[in-house]
Protein backbone atom coordinates (compact mmCIF):
# COMPACT_ATOMS: atom_id res chain seq x y z
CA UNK A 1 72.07 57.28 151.59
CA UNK A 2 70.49 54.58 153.76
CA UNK A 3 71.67 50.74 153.01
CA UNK A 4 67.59 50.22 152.84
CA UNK A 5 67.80 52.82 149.66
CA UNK A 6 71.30 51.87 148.18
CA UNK A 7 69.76 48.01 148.08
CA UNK A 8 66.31 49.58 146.36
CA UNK A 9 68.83 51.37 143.72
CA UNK A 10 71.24 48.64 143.48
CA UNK A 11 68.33 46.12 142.84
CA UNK A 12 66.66 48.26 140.44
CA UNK A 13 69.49 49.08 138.22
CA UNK A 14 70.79 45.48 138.24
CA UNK A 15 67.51 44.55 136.73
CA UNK A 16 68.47 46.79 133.23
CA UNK A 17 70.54 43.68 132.97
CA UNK A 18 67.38 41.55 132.32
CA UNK A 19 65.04 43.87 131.42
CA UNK A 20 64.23 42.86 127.48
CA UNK A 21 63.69 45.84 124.96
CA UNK A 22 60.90 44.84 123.51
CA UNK A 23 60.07 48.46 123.75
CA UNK A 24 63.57 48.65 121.37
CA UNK A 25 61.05 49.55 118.14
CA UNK A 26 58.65 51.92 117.47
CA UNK A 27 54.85 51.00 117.58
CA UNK A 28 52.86 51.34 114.50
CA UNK A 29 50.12 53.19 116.77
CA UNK A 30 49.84 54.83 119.65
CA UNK A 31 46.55 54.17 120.17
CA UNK A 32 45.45 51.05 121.58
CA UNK A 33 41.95 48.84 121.44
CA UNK A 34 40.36 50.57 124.40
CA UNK A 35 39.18 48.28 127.13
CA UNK A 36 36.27 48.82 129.37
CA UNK A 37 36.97 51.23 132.31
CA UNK A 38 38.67 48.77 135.30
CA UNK A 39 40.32 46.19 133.05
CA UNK A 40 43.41 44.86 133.77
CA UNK A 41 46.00 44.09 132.29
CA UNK A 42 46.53 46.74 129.39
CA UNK A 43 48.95 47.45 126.99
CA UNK A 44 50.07 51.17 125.75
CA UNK A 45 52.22 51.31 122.76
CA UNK A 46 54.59 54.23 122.50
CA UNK A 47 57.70 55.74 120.69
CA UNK A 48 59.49 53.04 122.70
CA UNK A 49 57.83 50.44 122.07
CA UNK A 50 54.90 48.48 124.42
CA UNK A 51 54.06 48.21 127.89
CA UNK A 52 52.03 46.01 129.51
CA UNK A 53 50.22 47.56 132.77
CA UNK A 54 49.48 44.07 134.66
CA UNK A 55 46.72 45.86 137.80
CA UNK A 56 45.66 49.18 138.21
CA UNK A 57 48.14 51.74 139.28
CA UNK A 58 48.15 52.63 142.73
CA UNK A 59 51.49 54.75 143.32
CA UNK A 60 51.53 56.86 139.81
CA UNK A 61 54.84 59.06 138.82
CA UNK A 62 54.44 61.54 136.32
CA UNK A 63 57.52 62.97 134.89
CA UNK A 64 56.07 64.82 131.95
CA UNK A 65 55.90 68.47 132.89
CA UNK A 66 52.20 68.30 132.50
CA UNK A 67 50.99 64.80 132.38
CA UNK A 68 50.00 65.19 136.13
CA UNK A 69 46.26 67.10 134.41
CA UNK A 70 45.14 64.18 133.06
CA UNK A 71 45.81 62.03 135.99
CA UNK A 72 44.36 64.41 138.20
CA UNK A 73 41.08 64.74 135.87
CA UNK A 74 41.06 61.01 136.00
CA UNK A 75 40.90 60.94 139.60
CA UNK A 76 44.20 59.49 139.75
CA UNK A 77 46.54 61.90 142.40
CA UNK A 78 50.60 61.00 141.38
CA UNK A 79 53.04 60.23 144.21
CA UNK A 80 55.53 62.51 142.61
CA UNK A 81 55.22 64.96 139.98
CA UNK A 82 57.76 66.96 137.66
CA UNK A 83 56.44 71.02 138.02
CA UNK A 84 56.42 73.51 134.81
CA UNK A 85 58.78 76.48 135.91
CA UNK A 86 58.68 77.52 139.91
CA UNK A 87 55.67 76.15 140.14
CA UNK A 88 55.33 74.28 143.57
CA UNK A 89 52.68 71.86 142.06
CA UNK A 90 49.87 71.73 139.96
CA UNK A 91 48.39 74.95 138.49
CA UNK A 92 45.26 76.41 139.91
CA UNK A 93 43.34 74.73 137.07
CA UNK A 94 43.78 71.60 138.88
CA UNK A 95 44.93 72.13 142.26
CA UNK A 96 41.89 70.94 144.34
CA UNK A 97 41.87 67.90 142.45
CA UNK A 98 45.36 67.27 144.83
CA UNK A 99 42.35 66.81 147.78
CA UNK A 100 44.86 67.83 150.23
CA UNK A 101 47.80 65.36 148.96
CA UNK A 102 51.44 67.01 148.41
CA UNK A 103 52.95 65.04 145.80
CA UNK A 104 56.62 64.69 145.92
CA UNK A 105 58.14 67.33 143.40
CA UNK A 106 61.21 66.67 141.45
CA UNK A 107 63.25 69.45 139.90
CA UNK A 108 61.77 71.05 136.56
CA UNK A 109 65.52 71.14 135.00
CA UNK A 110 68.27 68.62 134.93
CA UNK A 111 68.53 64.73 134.90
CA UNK A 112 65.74 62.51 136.57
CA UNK A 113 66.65 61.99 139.85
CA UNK A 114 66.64 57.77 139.58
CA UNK A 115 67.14 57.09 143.33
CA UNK A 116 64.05 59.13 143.83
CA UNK A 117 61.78 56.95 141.82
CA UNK A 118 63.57 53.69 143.01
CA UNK A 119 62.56 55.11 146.43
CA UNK A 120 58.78 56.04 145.68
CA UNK A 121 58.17 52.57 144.54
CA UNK A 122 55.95 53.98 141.96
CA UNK A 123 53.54 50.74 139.82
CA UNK A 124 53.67 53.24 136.83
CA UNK A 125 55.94 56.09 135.46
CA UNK A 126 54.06 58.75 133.18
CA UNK A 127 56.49 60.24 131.12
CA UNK A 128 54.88 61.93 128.09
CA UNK A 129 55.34 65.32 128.19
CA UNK A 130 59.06 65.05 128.76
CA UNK A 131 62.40 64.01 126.91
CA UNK A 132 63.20 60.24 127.49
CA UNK A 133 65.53 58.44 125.26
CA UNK A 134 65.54 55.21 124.88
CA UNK A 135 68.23 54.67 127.31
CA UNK A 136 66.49 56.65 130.44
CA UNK A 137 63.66 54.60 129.27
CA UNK A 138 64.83 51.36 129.85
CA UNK A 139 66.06 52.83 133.22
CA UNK A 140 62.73 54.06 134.08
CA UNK A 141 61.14 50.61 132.92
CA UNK A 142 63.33 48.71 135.76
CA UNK A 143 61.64 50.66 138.39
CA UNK A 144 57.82 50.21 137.16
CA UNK A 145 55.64 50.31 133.75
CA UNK A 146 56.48 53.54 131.60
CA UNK A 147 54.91 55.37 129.45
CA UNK A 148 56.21 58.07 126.55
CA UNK A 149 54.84 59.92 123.88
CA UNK A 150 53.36 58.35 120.99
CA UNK A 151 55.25 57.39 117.93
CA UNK A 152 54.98 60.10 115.09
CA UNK A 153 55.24 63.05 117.54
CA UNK A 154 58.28 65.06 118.82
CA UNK A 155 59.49 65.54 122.49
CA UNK A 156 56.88 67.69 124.18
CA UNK A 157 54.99 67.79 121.09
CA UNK A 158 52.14 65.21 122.09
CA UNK A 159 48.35 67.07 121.38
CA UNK A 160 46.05 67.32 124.49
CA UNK A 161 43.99 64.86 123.21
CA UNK A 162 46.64 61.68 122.34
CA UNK A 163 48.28 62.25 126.19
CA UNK A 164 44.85 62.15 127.80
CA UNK A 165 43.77 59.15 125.64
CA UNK A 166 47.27 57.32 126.93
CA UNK A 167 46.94 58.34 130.10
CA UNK A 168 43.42 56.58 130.43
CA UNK A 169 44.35 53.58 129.03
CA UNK A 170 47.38 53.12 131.31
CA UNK A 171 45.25 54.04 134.39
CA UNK A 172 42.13 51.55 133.65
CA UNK A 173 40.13 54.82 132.72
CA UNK A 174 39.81 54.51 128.56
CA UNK A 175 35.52 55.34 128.43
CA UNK A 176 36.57 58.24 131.11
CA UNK A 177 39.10 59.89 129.02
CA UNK A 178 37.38 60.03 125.93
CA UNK A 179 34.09 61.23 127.80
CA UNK A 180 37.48 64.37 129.17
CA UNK A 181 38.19 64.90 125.71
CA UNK A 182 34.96 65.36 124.25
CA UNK A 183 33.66 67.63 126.75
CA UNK A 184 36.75 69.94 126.43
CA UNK A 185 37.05 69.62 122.78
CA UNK A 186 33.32 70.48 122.68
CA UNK A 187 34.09 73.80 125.07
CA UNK A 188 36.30 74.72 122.30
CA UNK A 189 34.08 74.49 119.29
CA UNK A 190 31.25 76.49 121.70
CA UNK A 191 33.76 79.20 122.35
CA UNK A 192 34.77 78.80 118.57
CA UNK A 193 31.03 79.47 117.20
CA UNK A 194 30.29 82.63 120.16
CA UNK A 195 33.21 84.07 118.18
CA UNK A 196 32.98 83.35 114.45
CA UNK A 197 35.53 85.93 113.60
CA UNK A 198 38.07 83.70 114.92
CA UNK A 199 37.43 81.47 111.94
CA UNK A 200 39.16 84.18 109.55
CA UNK A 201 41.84 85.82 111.95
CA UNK A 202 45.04 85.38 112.18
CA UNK A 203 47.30 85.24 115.15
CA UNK A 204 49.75 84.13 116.98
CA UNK A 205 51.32 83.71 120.61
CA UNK A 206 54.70 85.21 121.47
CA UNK A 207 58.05 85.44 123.46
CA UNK A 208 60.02 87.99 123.24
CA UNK A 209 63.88 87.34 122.37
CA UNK A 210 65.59 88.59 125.78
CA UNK A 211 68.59 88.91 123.05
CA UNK A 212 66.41 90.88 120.23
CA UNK A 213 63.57 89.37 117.99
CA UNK A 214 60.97 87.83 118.73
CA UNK A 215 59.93 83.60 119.12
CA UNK A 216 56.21 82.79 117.58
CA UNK A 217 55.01 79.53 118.41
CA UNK A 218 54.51 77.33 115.96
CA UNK A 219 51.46 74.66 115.29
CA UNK A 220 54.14 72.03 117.10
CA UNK A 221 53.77 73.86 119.69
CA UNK A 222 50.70 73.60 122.39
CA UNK A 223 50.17 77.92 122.70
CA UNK A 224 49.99 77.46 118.76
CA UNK A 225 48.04 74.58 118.93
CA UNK A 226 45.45 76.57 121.23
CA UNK A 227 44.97 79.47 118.96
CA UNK A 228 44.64 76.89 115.64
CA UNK A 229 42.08 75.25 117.83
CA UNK A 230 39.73 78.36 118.32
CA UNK A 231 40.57 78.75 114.16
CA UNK A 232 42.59 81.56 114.33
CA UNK A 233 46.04 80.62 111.86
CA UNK A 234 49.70 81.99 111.71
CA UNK A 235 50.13 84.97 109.95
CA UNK A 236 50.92 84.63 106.23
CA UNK A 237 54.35 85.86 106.71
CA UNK A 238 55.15 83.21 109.10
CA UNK A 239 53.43 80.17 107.55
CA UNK A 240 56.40 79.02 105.43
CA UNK A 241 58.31 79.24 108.35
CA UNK A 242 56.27 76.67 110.10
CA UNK A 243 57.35 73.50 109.39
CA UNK A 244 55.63 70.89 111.54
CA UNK A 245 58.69 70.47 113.52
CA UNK A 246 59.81 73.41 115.83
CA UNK A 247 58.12 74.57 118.56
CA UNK A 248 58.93 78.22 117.86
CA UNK A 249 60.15 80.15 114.87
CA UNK A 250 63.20 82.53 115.58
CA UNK A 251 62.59 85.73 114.32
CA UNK A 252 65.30 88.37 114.08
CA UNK A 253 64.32 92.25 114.56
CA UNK A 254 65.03 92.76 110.88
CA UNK A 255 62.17 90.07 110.86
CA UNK A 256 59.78 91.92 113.29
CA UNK A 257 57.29 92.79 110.48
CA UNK A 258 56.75 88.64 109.80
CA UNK A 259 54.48 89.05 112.88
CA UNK A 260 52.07 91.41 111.27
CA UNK A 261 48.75 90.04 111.71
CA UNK A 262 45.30 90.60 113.35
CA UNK A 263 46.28 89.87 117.05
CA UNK A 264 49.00 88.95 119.01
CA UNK A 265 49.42 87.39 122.16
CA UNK A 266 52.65 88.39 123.95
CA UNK A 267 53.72 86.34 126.97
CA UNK A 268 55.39 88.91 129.35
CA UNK A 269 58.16 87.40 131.53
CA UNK A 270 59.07 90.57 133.18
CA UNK A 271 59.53 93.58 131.41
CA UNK A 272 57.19 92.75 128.08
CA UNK A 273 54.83 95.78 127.65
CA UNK A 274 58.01 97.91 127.78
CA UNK A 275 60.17 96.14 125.59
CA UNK A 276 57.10 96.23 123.25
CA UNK A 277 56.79 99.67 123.79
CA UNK A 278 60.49 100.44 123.03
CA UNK A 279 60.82 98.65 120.03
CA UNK A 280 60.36 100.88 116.79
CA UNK A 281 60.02 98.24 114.29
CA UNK A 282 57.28 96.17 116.37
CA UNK A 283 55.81 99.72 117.07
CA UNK A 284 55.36 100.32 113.00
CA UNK A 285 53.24 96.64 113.04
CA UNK A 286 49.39 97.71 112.09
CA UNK A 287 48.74 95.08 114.75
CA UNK A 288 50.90 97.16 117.15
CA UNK A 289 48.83 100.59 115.58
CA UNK A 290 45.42 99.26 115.92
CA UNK A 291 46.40 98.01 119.72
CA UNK A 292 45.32 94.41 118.98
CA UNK A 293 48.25 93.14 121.22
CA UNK A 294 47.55 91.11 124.16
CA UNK A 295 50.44 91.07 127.09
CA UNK A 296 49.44 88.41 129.61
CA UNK A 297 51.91 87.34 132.64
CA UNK A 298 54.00 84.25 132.52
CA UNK A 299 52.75 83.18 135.33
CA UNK A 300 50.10 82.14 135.45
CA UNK A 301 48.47 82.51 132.39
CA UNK A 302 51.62 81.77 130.21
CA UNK A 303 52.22 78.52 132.00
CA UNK A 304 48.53 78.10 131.24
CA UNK A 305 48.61 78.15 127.40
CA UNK A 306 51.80 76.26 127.69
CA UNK A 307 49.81 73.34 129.31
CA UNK A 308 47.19 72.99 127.16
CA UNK A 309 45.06 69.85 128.85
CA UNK A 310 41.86 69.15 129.58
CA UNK A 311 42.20 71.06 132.98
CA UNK A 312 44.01 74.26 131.56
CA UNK A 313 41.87 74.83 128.39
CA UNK A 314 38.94 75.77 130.49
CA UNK A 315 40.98 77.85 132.17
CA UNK A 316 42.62 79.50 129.30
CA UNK A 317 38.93 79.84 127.18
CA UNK A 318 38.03 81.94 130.10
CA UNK A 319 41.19 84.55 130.90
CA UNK A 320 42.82 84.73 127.71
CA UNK A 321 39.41 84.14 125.06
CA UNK A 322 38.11 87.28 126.33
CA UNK A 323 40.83 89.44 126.30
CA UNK A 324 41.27 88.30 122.29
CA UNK A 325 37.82 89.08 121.56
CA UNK A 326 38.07 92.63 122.96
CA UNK A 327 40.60 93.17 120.46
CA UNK A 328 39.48 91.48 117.33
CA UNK A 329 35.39 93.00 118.24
């Protein structure tokens, strides 16, 4: 490491020393008075607490796995960015938004690599989509304004529309992201009503166990939260499972039959169709009977429903809503 770097680190992390925690208690909201597009400075309360963002951001990191969407549908292309998977960068969704920029892009798995960020000089750390304790977060805080998920919600379990709102608010864009949400949430009600037996099916999207079983997502979750979104609920036999907190529901193959319902959607990370195919209690399902089972690949569709933004949902209403409606007519 260069003595121009080791200063950058050493100077950052001697900072922690000073740095108050104001951001020690939760917020009571994570949504904040929104400002008029442009206006500096703002404030964005979070699980951590409050952070002020004193001029708009010029060199933006975003560590949350997909909190680089809403940036790039803000107009706002990240210095460095934290990929889903083996992706080398955004998905296709939102790939020309990059307008020819390669953002730097840190590892998907494994601790944040804090020399990195010390070295970007970032004026604003996006972290919402991501696991940050309160430690990491006063360590991020040293380097430049961050910003977590909002208080009341899990790790990774933020909604589509509180990250975008955040996101706008930190980047001087508040009227802009509401004007995103409302467009895509509006996308989602029109694909809703061209399908209105969505309104009384029930559903859900799946990974298959590698060890047996399968793994339903749960309404935590953002594939769960894109099939409650076009109205189509858990199956009965899995809704007392669902308990607001886990992202998926651990089914053994004794459970198999739980997933009984009017369509599935199977994420296939390899060898799906034939481990569907091969298994006699999933083949005894009536979903399984009628053929009302979607397979789609995990990349990139499965990364896709995973995202759930206000790039990806257009995306998703058009690969994965039609290949649902085929099955439920």
């Amino acid at each position: 490491m260069s003595r121009t770097r080791r200063r950058a680190v050493a100077g950052a992390l001697s900072t922690l020393l000073l740095v108050l925690t104001a951001c020690g208690t939760s917020a009571e909201s994570s949504r904040d008075e929104p400002s008029a597009d442009g206006a500096f400075p703002v404030t964005v309360t979070h699980a951590h607490g409050a952070t002020e963002i004193p001029t708009r951001p010029q060199r933006v990191v975003a560590l949350g796995y997909t909190d680089v969407d809403p940036l790039l549908a803000l107009g706002v292309v990240p210095v460095a960015m934290r990929p889903w998977s083996k992706m080398d960068g955004p998905g296709s969704w939102a790939r020309d938004r990059l307008n020819g920029a390669k953002p730097y892009l840190f590892t998907t798995k494994g601790d944040v690599d804090l020399e990195k960020i010390a070295e970007l000089q970032p004026d604003l750390i996006v972290a919402i989509n991501a696991e940050i304790d309160a430690s990491l977060y006063s360590r991020l805080s040293a380097f430049a304004p961050t910003i977590v998920r909002p208080t009341g919600f899990a790790d990774y379990g933020t909604p589509w529309q509180d990250a975008t709102r955040m996101i706008g608010a930190a980047v001087g864009k508040p009227q802009e992201a509401e004007q995103l949400i409302t467009a895509t949430q509006a996308r989602i009600d029109e694909v809703a009503a061209a399908h209105p037996r969505f309104a009384t099916a029930t559903g859900a999207v799946v990974l298959i166990n590698p060890k047996g079983g399968y793994w339903p997502y749960a309404r935590n979750d953002a594939r769960g939260q894109f099939l409650t979104g076009l109205g189509i609920q858990l199956p009965p036999g899995l809704q007392p499972l669902d308990d607001g907190k886990k992202f998926h529901l651990e089914l053994s193959p004794e459970q198999t039959s739980l997933l009984d319902s009017d369509v599935l959607v199977v994420i296939d990370q390899g060898d799906g169709k034939q481990r569907l195919a091969s298994d006699p209690l999933f083949q005894t399902l009536e979903v399984a009977k009628r053929g009302h089972v979607v397979v789609v690949p995990f990349e990139e569709t499965g990364i896709a429903l995973a995202h759930n933004t206000v790039l990806s949902i257009p995306h998703t209403l058009d690969t994965v809503v039609p290949l649902i409606a085929e099955k439920l007519g």
